[in-house]
C-alpha atoms as a PDB file:
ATOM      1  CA  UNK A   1     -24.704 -18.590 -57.341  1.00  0.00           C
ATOM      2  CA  UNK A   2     -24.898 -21.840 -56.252  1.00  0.00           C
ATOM      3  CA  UNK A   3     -26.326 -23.485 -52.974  1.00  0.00           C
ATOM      4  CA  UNK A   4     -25.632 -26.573 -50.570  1.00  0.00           C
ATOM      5  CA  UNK A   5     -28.741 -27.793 -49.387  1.00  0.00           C
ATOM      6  CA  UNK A   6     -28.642 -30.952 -46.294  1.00  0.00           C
ATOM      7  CA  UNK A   7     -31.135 -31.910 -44.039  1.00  0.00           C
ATOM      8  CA  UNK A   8     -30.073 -31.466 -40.421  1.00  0.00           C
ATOM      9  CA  UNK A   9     -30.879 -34.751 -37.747  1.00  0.00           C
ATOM     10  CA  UNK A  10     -34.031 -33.240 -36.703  1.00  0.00           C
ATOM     11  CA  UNK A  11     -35.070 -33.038 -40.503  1.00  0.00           C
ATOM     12  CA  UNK A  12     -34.948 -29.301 -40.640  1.00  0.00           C
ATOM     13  CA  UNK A  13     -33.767 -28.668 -44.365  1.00  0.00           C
ATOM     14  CA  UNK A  14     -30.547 -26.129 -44.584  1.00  0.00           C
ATOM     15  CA  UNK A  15     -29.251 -23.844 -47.627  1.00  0.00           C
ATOM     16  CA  UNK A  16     -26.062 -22.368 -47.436  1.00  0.00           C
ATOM     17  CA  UNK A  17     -25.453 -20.008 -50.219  1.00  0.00           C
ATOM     18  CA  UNK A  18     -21.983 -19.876 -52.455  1.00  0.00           C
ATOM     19  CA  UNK A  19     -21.515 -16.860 -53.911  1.00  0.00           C
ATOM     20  CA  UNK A  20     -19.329 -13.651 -54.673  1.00  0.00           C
ATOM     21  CA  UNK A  21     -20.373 -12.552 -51.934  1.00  0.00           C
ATOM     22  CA  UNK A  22     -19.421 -16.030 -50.368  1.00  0.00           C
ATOM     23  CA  UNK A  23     -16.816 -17.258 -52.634  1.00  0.00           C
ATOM     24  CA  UNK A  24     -14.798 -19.543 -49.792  1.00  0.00           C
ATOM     25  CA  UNK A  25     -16.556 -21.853 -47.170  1.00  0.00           C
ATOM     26  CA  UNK A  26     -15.061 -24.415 -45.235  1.00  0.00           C
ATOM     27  CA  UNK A  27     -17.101 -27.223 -43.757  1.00  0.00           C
ATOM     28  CA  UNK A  28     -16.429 -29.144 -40.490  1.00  0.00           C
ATOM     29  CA  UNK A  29     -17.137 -29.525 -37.071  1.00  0.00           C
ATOM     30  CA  UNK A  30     -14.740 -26.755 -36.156  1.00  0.00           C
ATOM     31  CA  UNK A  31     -15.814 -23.330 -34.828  1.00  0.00           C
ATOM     32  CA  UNK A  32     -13.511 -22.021 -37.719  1.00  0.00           C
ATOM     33  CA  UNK A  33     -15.390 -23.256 -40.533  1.00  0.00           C
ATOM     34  CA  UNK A  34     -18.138 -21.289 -42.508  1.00  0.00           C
ATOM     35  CA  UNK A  35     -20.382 -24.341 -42.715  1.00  0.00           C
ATOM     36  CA  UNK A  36     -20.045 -25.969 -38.859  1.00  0.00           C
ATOM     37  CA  UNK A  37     -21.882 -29.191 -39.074  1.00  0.00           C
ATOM     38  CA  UNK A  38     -21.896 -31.102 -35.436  1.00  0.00           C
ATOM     39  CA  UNK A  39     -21.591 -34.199 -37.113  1.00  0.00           C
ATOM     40  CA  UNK A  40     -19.115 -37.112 -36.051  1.00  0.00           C
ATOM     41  CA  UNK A  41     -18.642 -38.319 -39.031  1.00  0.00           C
ATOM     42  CA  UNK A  42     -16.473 -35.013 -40.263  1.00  0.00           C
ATOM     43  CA  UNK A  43     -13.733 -34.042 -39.258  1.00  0.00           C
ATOM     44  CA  UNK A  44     -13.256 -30.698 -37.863  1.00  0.00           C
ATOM     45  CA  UNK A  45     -11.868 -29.111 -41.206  1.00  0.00           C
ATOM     46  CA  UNK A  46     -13.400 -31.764 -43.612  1.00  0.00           C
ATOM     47  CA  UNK A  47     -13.601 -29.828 -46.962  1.00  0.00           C
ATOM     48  CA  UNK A  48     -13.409 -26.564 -48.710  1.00  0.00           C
ATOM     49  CA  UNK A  49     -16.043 -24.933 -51.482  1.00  0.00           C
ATOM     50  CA  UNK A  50     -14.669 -22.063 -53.393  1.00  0.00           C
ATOM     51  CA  UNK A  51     -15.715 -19.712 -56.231  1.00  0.00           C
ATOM     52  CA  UNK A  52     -12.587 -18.628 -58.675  1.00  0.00           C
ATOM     53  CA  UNK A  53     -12.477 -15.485 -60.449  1.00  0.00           C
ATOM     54  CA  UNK A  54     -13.602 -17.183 -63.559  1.00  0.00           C
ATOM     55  CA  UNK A  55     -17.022 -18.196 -62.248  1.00  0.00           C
ATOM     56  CA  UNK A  56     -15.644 -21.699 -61.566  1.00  0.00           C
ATOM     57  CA  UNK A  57     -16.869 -23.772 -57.873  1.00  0.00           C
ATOM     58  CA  UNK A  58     -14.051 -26.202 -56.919  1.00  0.00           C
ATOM     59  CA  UNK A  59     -14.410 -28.988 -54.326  1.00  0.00           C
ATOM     60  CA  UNK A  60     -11.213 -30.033 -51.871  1.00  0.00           C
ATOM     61  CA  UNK A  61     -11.027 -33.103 -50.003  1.00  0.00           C
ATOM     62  CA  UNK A  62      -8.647 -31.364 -46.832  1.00  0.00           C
ATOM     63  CA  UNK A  63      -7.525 -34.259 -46.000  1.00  0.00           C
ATOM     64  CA  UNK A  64     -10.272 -35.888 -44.071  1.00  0.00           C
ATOM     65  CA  UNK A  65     -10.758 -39.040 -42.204  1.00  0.00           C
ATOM     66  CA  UNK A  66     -14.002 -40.289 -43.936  1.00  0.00           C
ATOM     67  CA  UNK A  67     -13.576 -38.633 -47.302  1.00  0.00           C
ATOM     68  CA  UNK A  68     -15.599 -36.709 -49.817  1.00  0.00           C
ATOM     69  CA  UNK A  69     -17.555 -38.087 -52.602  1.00  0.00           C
ATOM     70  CA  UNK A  70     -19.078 -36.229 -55.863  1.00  0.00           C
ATOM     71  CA  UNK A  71     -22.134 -38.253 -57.522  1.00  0.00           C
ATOM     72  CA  UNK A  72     -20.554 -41.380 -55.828  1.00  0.00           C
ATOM     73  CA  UNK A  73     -16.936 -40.921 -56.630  1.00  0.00           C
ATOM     74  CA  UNK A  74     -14.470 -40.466 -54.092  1.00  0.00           C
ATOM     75  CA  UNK A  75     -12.676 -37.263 -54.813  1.00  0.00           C
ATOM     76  CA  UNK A  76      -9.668 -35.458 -53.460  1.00  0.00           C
ATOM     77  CA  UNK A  77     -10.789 -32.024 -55.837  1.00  0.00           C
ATOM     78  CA  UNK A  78     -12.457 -31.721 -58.588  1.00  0.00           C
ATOM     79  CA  UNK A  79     -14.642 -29.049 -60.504  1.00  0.00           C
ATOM     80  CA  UNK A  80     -18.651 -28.578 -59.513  1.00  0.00           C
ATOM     81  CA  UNK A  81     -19.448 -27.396 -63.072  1.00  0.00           C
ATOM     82  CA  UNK A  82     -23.599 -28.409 -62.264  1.00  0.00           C
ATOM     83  CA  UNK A  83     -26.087 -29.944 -59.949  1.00  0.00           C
ATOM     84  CA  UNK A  84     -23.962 -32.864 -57.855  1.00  0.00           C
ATOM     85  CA  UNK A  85     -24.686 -34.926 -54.871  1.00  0.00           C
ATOM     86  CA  UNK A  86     -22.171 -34.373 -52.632  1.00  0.00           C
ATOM     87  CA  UNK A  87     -21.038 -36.655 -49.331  1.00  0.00           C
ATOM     88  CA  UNK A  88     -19.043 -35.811 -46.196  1.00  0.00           C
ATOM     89  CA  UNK A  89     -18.389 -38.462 -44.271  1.00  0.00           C
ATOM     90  CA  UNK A  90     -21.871 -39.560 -43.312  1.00  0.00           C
ATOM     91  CA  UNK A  91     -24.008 -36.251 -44.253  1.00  0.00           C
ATOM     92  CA  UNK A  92     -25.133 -35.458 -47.970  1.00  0.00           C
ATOM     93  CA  UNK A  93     -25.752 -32.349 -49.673  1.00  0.00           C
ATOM     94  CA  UNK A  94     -27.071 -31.151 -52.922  1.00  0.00           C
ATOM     95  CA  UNK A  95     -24.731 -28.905 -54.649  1.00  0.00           C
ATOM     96  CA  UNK A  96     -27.648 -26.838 -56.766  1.00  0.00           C
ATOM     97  CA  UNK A  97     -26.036 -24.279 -59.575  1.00  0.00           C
ATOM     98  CA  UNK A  98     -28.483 -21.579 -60.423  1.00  0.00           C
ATOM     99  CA  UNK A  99     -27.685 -19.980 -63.214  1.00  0.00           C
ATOM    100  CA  UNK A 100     -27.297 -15.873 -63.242  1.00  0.00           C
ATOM    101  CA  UNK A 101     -30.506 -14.158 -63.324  1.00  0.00           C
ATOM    102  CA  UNK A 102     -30.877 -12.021 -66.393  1.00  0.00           C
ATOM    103  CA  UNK A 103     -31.511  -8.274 -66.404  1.00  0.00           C
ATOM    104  CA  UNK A 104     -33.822  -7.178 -69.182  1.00  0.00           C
END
């Protein structure tokens, strides 16, 4: 499981939870997305976040006007194999990997 955590403008923090239950968000301004984020700075289908069958969280840059960044690299994908600091055009977000809970 992993989860995106931002702060909204009024300072409210947010978690959004990727999971197999969740496996395929999109985040943007548009009504469309998973993750709608009024935010100018995005654009209205700014990025994807999705879980593979192997347990693997990917990051896509869909093409945006202001970019996404992964602990201050500008990426067009890459793989979110542990905690990152993610940026979408202005707004940032934690990516936070928990690690499966175990049963005994």
């Amino acid at each position: 499981m992993a989860i995106l955590r931002y702060q909204q403008a009024d300072g409210t923090s947010v978690d959004f939870v990727v999971d197999k239950s969740n496996p395929d968000i999109m985040l943007g301004r548009s009504p469309q997305c998973k993750l709608q984020i009024n935010d100018r700075s995005l654009s209205r289908l700014h990025a994807r976040i999705w879980l593979d069958e192997d347990g693997v969280y990917h990051l896509l840059d869909l093409d945006s006007l202001n970019g996404v960044w992964c602990n201050g690299k500008k990426i067009r994908e890459t793989v979110l194999n542990g905690d990152a600091q993610l940026v979408f055009g202005n707004l940032s977000m934690d990516f936070i990997l928990k690690p499966p809970r175990k049963l005994w």
